[in-house]
Protein backbone atom coordinates (compact mmCIF):
# COMPACT_ATOMS: atom_id res chain seq x y z
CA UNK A 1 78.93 169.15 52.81
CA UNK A 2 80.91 166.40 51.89
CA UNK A 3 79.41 162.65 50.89
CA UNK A 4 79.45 160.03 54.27
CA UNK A 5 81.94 157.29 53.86
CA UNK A 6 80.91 154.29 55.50
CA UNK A 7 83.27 151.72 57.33
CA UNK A 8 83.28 148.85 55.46
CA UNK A 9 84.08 146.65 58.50
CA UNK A 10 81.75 147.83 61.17
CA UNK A 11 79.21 150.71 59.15
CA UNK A 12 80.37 153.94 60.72
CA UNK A 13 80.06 156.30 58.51
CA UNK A 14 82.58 159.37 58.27
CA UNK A 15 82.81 162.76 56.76
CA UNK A 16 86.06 162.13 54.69
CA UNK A 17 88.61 159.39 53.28
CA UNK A 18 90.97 160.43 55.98
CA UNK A 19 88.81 160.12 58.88
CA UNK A 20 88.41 156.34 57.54
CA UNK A 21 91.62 155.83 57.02
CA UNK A 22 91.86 157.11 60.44
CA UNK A 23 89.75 154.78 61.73
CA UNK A 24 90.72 151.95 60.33
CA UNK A 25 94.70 152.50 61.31
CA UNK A 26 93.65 152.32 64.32
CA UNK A 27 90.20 150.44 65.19
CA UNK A 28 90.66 147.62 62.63
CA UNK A 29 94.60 147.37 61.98
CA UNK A 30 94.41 147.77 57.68
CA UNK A 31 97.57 148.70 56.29
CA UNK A 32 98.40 150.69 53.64
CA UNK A 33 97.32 148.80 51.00
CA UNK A 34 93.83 147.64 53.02
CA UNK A 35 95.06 144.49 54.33
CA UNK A 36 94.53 143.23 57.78
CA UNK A 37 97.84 142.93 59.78
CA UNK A 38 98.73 139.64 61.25
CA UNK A 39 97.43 139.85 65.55
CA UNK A 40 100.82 138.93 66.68
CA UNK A 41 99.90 139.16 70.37
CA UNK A 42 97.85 136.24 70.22
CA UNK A 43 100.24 134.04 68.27
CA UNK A 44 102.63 135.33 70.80
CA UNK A 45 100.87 133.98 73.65
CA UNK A 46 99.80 130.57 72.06
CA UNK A 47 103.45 129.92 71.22
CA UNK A 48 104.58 130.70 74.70
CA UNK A 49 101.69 128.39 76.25
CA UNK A 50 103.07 125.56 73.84
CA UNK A 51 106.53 126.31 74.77
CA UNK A 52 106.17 126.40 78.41
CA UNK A 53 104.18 123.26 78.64
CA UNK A 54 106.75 121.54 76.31
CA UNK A 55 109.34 122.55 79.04
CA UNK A 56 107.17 121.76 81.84
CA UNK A 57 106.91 117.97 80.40
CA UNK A 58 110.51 117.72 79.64
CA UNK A 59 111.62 119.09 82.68
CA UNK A 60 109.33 117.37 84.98
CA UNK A 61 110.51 114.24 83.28
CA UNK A 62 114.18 114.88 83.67
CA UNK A 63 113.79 116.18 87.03
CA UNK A 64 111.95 112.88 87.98
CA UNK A 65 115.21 110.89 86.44
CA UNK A 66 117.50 112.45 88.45
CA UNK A 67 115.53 112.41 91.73
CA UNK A 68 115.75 108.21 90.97
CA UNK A 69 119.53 108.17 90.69
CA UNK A 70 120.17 110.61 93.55
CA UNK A 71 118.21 108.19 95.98
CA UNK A 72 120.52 105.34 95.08
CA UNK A 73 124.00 108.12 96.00
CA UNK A 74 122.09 108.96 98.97
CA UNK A 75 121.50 105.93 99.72
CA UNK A 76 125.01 104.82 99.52
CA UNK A 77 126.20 108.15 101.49
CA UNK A 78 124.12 107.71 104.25
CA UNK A 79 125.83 103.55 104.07
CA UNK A 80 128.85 104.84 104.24
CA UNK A 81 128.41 106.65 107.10
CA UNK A 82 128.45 110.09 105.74
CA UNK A 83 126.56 112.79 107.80
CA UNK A 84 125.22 116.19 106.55
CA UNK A 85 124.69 118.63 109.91
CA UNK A 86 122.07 121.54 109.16
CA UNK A 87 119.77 123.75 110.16
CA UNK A 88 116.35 124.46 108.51
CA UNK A 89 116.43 128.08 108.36
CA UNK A 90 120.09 127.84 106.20
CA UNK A 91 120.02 129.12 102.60
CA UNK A 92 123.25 127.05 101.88
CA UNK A 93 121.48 123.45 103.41
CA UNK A 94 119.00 124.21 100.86
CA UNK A 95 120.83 124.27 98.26
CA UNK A 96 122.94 121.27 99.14
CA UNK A 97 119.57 119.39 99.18
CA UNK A 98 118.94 120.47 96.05
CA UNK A 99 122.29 119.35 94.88
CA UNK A 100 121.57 116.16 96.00
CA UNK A 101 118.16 115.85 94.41
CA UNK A 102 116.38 116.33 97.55
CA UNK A 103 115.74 112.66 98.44
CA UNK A 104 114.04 111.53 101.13
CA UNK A 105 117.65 109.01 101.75
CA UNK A 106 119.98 111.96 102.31
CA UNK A 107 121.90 111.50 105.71
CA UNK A 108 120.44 114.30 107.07
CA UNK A 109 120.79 115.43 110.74
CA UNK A 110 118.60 118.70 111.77
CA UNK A 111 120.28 121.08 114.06
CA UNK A 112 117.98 123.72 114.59
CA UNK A 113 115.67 123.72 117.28
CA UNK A 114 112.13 124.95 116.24
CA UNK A 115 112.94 128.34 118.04
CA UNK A 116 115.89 128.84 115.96
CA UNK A 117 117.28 129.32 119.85
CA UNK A 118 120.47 126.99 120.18
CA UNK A 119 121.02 123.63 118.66
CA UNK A 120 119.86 120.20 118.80
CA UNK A 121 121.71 117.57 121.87
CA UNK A 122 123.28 115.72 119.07
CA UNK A 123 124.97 118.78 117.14
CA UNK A 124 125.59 120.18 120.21
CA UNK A 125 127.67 117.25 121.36
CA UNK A 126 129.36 116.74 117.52
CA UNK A 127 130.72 120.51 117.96
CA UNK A 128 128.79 121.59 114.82
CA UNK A 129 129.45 125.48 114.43
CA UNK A 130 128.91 126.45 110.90
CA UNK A 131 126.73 124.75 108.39
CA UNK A 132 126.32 122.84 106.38
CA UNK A 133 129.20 120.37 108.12
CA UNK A 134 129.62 116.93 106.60
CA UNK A 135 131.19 114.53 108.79
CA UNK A 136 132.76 111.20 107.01
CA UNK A 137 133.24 107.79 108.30
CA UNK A 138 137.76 108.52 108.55
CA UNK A 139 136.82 111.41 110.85
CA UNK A 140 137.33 114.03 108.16
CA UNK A 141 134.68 117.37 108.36
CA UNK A 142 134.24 119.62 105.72
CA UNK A 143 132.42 122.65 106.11
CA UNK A 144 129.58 123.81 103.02
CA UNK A 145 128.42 122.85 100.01
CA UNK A 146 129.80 120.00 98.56
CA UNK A 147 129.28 118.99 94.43
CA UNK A 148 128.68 115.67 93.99
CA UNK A 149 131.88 114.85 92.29
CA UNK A 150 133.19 115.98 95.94
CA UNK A 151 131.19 113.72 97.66
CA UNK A 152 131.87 110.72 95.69
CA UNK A 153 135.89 111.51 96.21
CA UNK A 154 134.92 111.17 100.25
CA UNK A 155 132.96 108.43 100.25
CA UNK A 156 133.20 106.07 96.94
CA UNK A 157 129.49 106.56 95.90
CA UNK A 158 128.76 107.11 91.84
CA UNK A 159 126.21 108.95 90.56
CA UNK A 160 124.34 106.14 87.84
């Protein structure tokens, strides 16, 4: 019988230079020329951690900038008599919240009832059938999502 081969690594032994090589390929990631390979999963995974807090912290503090300067627009919207009609349940009031930083100053009028069965007295009595609507102060309604750069046209309020 052949001489035992021990694993330098962890002591098996083995009955031939192939079985170890065997081994090794696979239970302790040598190369070719007996060199341990770099454990890329875990640098992987450190570098993601790092990136994603990096983006959290940036983000977070961006987000927090804007959510300032959007209370000041909404602010000035809701002065200048601007009205946005919605309902709770609607994607697209959602995402003109979101457009406008949701701030606790946007001139926001719910519609819904808490049934989702018919509408409010006052949206009732404004004829509100789609929304979002936006009413303005010169009697002009406009019907969706509206950019900021839109809403500044209607109203005269800058985004700082």
């Amino acid at each position: 019988m052949d001489e035992e081969i021990r694993c330098e690594v962890c002591g098996r032994d083995f009955g031939s230079a192939e079985a170890l090589k065997m081994h090794n390929s696979v239970k302790h990631y040598w190369d070719e020329k007996k060199e341990r390979k770099p454990q890329r999963k875990k640098i992987k995974g450190l570098g993601f951690m790092i990136l994603v807090f990096v983006l959290l912290v940036l983000g977070g503090s961006f987000l927090l900038k804007k959510q300032e300067n959007y209370d000041d627009f909404n602010l000035c919207l809701k002065e200048s008599g601007a009205k946005m009609y919605g309902a709770y349940w609607c994607s697209a009031c959602l995402q003109q919240k979101r457009v406008l930083g949701e701030s606790e100053n946007i001139p926001y009028v719910e519609c819904s009832l808490p049934d989702r069965k018919g509408q409010t007295a006052v949206c009732t009595s404004e004829d509100i059938q789609r929304y979002p609507t936006w009413k303005f102060n010169d009697s002009n309604e406009v019907v969706g999502v509206l950019s900021l750069e839109e809403l500044n046209s209607k109203t005269g309020c800058l985004v700082e």
